[in-house]
N, C-alpha and C. Protein backbone atom coordinates (compact mmCIF):
# COMPACT_ATOMS: atom_id res chain seq x y z
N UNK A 1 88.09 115.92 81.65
CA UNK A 1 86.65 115.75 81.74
C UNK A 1 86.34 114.38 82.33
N UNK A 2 85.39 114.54 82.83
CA UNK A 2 84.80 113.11 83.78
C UNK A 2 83.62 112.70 82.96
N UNK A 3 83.11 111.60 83.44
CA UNK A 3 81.65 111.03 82.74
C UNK A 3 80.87 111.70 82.11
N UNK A 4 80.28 113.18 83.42
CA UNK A 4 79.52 113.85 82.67
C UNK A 4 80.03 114.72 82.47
N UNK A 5 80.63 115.42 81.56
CA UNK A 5 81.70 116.78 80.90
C UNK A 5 81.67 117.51 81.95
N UNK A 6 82.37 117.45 83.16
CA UNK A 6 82.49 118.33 83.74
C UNK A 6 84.04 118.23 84.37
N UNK A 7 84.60 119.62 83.97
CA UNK A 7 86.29 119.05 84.26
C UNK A 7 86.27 119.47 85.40
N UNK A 8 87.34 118.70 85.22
CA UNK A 8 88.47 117.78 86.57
C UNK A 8 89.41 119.14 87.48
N UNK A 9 88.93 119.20 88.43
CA UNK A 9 89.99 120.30 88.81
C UNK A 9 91.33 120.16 88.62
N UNK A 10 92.42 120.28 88.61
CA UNK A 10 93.92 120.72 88.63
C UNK A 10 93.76 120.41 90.14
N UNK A 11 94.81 119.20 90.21
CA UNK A 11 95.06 118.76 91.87
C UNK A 11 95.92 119.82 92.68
N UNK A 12 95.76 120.03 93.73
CA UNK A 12 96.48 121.34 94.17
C UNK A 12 97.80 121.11 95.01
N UNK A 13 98.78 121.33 94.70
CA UNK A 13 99.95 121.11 94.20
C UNK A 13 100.75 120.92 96.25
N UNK A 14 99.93 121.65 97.05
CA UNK A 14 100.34 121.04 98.60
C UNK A 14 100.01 119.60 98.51
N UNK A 15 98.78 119.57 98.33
CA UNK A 15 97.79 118.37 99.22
C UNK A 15 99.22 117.01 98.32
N UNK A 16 99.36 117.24 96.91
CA UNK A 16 100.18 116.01 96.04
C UNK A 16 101.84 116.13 97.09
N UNK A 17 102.09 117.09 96.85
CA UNK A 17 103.19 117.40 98.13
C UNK A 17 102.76 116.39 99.15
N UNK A 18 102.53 116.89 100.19
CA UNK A 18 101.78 116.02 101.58
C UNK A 18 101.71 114.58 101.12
N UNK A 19 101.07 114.18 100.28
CA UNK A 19 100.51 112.81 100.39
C UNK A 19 101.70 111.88 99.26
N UNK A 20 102.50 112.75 98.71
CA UNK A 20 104.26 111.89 98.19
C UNK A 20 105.17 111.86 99.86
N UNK A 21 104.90 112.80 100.66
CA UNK A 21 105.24 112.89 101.55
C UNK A 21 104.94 111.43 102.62
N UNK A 22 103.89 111.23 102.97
CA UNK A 22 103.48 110.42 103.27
C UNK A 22 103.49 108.80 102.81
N UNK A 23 103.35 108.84 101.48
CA UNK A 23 104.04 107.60 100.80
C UNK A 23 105.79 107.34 101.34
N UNK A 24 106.42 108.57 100.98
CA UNK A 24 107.69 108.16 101.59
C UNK A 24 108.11 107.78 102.84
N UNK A 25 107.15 108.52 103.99
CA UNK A 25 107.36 107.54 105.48
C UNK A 25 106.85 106.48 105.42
N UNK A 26 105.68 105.94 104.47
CA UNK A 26 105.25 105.29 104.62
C UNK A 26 106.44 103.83 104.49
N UNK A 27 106.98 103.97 103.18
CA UNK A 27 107.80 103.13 102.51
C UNK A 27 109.10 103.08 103.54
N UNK A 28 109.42 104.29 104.05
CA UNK A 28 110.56 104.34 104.97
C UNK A 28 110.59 103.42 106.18
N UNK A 29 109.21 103.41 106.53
CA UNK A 29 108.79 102.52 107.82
C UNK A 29 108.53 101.23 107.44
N UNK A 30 108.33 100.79 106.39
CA UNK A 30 108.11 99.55 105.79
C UNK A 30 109.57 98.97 105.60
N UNK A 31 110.61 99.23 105.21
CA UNK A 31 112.04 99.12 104.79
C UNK A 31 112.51 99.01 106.28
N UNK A 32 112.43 99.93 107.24
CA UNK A 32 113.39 100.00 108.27
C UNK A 32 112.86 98.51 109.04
N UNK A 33 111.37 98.20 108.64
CA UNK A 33 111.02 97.39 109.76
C UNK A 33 111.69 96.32 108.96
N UNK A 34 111.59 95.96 107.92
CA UNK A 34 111.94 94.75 107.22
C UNK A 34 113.54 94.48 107.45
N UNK A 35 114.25 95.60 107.20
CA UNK A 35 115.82 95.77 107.82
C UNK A 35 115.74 95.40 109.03
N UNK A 36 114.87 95.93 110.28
CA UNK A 36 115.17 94.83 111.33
C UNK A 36 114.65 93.51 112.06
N UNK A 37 113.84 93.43 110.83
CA UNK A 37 113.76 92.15 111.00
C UNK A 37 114.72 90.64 110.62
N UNK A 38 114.72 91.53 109.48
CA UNK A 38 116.42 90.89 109.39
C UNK A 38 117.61 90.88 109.34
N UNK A 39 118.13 91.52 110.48
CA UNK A 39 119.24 91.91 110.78
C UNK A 39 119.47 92.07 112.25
N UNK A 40 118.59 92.20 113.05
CA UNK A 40 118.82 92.58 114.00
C UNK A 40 118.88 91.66 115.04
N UNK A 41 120.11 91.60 115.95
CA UNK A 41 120.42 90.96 116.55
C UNK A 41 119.68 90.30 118.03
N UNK A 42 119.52 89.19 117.91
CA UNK A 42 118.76 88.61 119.00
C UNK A 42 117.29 88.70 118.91
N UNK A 43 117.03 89.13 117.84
CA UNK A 43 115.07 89.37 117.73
C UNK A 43 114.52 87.78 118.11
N UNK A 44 113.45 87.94 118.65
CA UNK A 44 113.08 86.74 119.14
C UNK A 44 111.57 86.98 117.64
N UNK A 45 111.26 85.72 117.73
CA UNK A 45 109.78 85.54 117.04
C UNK A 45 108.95 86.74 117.43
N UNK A 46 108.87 86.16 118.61
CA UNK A 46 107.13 87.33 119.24
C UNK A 46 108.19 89.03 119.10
N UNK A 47 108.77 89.12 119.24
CA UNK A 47 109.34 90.31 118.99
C UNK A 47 109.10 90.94 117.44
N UNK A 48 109.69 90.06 116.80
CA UNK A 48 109.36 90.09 115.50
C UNK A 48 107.74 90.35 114.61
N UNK A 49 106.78 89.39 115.37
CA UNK A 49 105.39 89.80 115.38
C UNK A 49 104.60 91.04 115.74
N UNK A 50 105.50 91.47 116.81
CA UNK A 50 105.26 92.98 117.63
C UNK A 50 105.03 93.90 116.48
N UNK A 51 106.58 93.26 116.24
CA UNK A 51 107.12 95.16 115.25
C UNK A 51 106.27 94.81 113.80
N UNK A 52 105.84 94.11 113.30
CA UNK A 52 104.58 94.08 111.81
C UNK A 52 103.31 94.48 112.88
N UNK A 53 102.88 93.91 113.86
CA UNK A 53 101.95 94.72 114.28
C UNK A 53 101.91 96.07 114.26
N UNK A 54 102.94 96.55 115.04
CA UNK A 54 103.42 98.17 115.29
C UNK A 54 103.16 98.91 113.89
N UNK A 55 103.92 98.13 112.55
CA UNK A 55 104.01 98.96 111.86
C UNK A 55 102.48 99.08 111.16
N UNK A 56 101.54 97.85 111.31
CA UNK A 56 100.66 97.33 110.62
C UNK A 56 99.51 99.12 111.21
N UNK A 57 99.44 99.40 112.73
CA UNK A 57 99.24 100.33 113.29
C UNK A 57 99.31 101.71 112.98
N UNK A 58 100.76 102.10 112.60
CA UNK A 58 101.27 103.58 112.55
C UNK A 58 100.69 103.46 111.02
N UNK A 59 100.60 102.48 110.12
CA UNK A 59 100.27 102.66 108.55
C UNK A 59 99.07 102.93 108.67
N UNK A 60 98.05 102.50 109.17
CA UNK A 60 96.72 102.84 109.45
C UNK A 60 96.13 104.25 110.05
N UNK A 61 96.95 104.99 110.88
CA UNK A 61 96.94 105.61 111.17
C UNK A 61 97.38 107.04 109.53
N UNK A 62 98.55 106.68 109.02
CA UNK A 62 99.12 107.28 108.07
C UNK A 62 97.98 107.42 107.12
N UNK A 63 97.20 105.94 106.38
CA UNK A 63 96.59 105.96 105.59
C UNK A 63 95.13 105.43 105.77
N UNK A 64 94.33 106.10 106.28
CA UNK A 64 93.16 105.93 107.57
C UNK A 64 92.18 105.29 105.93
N UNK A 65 91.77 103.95 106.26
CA UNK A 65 90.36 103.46 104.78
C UNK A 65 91.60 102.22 103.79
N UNK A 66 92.36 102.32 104.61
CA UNK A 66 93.61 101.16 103.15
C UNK A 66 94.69 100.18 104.17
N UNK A 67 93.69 99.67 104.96
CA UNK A 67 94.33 98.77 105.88
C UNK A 67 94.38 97.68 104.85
N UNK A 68 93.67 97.30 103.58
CA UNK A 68 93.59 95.86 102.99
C UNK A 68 95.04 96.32 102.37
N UNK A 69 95.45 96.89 101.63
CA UNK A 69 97.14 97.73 101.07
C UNK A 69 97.91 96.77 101.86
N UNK A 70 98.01 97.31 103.15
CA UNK A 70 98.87 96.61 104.59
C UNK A 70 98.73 94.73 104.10
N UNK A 71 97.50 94.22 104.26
CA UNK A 71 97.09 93.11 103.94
C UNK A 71 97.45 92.07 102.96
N UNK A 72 97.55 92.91 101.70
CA UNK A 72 97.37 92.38 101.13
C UNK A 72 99.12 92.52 100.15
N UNK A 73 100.15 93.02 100.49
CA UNK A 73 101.06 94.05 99.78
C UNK A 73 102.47 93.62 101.13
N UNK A 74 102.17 94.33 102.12
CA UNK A 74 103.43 94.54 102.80
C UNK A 74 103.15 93.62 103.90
N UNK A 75 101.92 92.66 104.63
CA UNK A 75 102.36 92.15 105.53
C UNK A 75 103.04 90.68 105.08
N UNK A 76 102.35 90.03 103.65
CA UNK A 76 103.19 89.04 103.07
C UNK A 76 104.69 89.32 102.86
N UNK A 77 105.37 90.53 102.54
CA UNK A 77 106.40 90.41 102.45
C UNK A 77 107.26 90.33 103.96
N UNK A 78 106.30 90.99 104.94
CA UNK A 78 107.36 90.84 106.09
C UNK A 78 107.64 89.38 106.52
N UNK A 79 106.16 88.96 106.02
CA UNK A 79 106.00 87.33 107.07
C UNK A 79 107.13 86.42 106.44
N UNK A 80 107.38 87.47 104.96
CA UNK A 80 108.17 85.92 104.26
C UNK A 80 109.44 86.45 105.00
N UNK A 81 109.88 87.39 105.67
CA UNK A 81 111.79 87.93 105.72
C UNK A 81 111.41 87.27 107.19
N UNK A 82 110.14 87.16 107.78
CA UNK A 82 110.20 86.63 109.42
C UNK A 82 110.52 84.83 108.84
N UNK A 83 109.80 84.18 108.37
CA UNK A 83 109.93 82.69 107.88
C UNK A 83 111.33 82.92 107.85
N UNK A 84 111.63 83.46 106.75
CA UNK A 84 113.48 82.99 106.45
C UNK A 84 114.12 83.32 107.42
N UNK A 85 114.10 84.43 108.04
CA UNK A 85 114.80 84.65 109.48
C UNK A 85 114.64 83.35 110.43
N UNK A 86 113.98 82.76 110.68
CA UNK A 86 113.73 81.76 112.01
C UNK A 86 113.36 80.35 111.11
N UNK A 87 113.75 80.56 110.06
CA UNK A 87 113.13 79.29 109.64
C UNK A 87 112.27 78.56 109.64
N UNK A 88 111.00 79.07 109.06
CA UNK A 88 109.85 78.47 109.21
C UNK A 88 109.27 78.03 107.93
N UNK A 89 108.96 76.81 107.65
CA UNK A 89 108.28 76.49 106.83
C UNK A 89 106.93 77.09 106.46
């Protein structure tokens, strides 16, 4: 029941499918980028900036209204694996 007694449908069991679905590329694309960011051989800086853009992009696209998520969650963690990669204070 919600505020005003009126129940809650039963979430329908594709759409929760689909959208665990989507969390998992989501996370998949977040990991792979962070893996090459640090690891991958010869990445230059601006290269490095590209690919958090890129991914900053395809997530928006994935999760269209939750660009602050991106913001506020996963682009601090990339910036910190780009700092330690190139050494930046």
């Amino acid at each position: 029941m919600n505020m005003d007694d009126t129940p809650i449908p039963d979430p329908d069991p594709a759409a929760l499918d689909a959208e665990d679905r989507q969390i998992r590329r989501g996370r998949l694309l977040t990991d792979l980028t962070l893996a090459l960011i640090q690891t991958q051989p010869g990445l230059t800086l601006d290269r490095a900036y590209l690919m958090v853009d890129g991914l900053r992009r395809r997530l928006a696209r994935l999760f269209p209204g939750r660009e602050g998520v991106f913001d506020l969650v996963i682009r601090p963690r990339l910036e910190r694996a780009i700092r330690c990669r190139f050494r930046i204070n």
